[in-house]
N, C-alpha and C. Protein backbone atom coordinates (compact mmCIF):
# COMPACT_ATOMS: atom_id res chain seq x y z
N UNK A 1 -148.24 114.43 -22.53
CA UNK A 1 -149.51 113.78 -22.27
C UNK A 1 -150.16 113.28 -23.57
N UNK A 2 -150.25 113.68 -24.67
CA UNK A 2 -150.65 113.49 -25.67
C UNK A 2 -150.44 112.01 -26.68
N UNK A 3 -148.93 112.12 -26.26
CA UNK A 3 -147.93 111.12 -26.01
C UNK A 3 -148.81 109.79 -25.89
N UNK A 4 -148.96 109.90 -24.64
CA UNK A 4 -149.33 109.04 -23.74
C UNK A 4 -150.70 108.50 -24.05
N UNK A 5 -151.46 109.35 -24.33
CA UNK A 5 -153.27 109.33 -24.96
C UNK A 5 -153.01 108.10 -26.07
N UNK A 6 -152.11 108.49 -27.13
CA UNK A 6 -151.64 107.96 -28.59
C UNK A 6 -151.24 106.62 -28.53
N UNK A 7 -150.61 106.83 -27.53
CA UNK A 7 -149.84 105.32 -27.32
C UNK A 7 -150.83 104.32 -27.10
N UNK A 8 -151.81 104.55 -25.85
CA UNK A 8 -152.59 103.82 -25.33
C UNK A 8 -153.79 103.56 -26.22
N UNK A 9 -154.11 104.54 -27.32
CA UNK A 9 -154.81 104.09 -28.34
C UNK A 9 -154.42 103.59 -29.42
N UNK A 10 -153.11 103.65 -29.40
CA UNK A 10 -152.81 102.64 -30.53
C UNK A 10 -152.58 100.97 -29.91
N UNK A 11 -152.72 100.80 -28.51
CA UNK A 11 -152.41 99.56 -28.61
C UNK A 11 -153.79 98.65 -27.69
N UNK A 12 -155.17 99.25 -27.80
CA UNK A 12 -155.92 99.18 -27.97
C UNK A 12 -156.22 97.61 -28.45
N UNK A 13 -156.64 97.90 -29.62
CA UNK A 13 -156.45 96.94 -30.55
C UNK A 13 -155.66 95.53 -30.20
N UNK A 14 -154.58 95.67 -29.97
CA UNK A 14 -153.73 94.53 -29.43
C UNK A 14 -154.41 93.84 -27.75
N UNK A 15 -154.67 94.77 -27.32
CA UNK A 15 -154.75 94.37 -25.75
C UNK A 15 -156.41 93.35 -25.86
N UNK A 16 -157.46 93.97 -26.99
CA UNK A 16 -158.42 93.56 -26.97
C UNK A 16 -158.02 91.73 -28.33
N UNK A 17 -157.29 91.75 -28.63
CA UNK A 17 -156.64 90.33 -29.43
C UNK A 17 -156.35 89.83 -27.58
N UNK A 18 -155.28 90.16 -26.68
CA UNK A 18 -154.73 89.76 -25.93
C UNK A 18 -156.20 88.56 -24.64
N UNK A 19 -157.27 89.52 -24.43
CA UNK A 19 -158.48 90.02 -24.08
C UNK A 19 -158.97 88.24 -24.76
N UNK A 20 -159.24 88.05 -25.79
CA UNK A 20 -160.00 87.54 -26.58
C UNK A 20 -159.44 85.45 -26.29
N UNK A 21 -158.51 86.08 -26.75
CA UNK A 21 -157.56 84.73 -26.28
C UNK A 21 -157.26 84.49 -24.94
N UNK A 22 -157.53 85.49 -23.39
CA UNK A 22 -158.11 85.26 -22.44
C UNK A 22 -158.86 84.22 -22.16
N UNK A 23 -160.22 84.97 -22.78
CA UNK A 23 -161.38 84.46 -22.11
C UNK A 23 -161.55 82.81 -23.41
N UNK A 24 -160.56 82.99 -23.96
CA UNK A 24 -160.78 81.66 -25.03
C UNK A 24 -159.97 80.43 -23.61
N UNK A 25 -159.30 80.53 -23.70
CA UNK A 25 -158.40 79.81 -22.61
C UNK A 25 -159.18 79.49 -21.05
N UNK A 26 -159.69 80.83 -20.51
CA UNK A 26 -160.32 80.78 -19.41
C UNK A 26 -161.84 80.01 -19.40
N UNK A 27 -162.92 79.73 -20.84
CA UNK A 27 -163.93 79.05 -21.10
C UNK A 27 -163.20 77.51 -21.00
N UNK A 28 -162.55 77.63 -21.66
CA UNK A 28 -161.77 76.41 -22.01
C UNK A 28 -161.60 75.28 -21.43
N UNK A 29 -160.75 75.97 -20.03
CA UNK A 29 -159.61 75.51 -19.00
C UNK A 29 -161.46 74.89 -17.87
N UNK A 30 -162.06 76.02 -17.56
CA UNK A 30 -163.12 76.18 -17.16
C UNK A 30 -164.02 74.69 -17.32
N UNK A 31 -164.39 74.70 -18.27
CA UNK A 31 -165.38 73.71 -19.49
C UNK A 31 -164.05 71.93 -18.96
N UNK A 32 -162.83 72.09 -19.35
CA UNK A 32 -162.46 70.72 -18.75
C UNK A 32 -162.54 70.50 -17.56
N UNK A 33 -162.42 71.69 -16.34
CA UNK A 33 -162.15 71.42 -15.10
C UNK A 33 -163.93 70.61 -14.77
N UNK A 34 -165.05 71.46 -15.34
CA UNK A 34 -165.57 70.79 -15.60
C UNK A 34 -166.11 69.36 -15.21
N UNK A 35 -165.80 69.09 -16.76
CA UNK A 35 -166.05 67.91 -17.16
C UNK A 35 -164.77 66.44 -16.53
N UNK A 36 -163.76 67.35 -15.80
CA UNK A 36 -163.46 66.02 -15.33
C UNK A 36 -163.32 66.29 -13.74
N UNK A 37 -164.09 67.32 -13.39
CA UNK A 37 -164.02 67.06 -11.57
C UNK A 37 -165.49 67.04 -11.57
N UNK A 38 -166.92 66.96 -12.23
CA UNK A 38 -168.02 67.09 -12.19
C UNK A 38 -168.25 66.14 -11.29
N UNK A 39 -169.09 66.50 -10.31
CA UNK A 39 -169.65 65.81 -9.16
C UNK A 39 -168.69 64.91 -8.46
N UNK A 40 -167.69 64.96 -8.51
CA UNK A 40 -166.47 63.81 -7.80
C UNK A 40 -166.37 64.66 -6.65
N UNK A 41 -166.31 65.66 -6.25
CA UNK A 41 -166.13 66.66 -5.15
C UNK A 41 -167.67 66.83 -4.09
N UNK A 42 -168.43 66.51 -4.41
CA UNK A 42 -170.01 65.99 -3.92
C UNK A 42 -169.79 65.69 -2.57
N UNK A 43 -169.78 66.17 -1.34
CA UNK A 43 -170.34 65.36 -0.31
C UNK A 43 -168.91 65.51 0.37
N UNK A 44 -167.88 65.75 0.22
CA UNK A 44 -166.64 65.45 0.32
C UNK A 44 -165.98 66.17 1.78
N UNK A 45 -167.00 67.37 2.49
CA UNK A 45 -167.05 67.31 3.50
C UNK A 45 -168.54 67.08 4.42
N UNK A 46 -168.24 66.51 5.54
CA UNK A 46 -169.83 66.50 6.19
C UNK A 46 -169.88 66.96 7.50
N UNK A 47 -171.04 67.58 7.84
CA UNK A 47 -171.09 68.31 9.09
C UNK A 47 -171.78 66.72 9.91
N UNK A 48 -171.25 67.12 11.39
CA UNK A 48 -172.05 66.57 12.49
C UNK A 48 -172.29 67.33 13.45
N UNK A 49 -173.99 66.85 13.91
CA UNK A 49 -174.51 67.60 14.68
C UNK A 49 -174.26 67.34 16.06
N UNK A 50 -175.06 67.61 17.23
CA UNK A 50 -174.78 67.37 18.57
C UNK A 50 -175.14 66.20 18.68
N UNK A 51 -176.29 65.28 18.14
CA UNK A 51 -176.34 63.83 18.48
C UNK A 51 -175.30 62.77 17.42
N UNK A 52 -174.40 63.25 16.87
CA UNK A 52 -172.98 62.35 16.18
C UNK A 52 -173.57 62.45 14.71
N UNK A 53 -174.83 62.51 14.50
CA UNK A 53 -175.42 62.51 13.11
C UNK A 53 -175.01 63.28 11.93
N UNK A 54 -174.25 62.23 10.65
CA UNK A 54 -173.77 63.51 9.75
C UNK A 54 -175.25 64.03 8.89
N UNK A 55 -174.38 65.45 8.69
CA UNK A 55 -175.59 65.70 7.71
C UNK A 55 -174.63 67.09 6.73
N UNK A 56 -175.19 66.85 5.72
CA UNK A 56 -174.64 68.18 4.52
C UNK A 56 -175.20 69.63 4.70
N UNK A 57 -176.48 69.63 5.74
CA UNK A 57 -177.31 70.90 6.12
C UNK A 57 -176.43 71.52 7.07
N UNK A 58 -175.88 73.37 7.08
CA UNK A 58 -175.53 73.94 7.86
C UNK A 58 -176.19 74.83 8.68
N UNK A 59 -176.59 75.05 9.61
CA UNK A 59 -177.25 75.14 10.65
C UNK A 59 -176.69 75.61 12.00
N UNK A 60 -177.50 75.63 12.99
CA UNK A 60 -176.76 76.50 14.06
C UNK A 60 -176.70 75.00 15.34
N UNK A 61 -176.80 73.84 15.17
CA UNK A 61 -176.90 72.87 15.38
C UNK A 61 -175.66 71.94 15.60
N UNK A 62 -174.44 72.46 14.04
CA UNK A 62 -173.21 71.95 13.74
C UNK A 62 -172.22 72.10 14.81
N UNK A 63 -171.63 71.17 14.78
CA UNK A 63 -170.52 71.68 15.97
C UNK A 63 -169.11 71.49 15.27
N UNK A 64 -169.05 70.34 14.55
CA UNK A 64 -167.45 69.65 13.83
C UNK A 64 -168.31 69.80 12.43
N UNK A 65 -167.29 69.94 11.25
CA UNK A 65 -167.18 69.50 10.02
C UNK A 65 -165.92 68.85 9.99
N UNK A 66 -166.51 67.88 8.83
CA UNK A 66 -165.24 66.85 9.00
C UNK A 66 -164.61 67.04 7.35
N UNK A 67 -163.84 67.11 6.79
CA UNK A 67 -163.21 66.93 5.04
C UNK A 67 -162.77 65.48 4.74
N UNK A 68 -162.88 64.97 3.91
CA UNK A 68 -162.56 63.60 3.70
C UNK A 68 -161.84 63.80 2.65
């Protein structure tokens, strides 16, 4: 067991490098998805109500959503 304690604190250190370059990648990846799907996805499905009328409000009214 002791073993085991030692090990896991010695590689500590590494896992928190591993950790770091994570969340570097995951801001990153994040920050482009971003900046190149920003608002293009807007509106992209729409509900209609019982009189055919679309609308983006969900409600107890909706019967179909449609995805475009």
């Amino acid at each position: 067991m002791p073993a085991l304690v030692n090990t896991i604190m010695k590689s500590i250190p590494i896992l928190v490098d591993v950790g770091v370059v994570f969340s570097f990648c995951l801001i990153f990846f994040a920050t482009v998805g971003t900046q190149l799907l920003g608002g293009h996805l807007y509106g992209r499905c729409t509900a209609f109500n019982e009189f055919g009328n679309a609308t983006i409000l969900l409600g107890d009214d909706q019967i179909e959503i449609i995805c475009f």
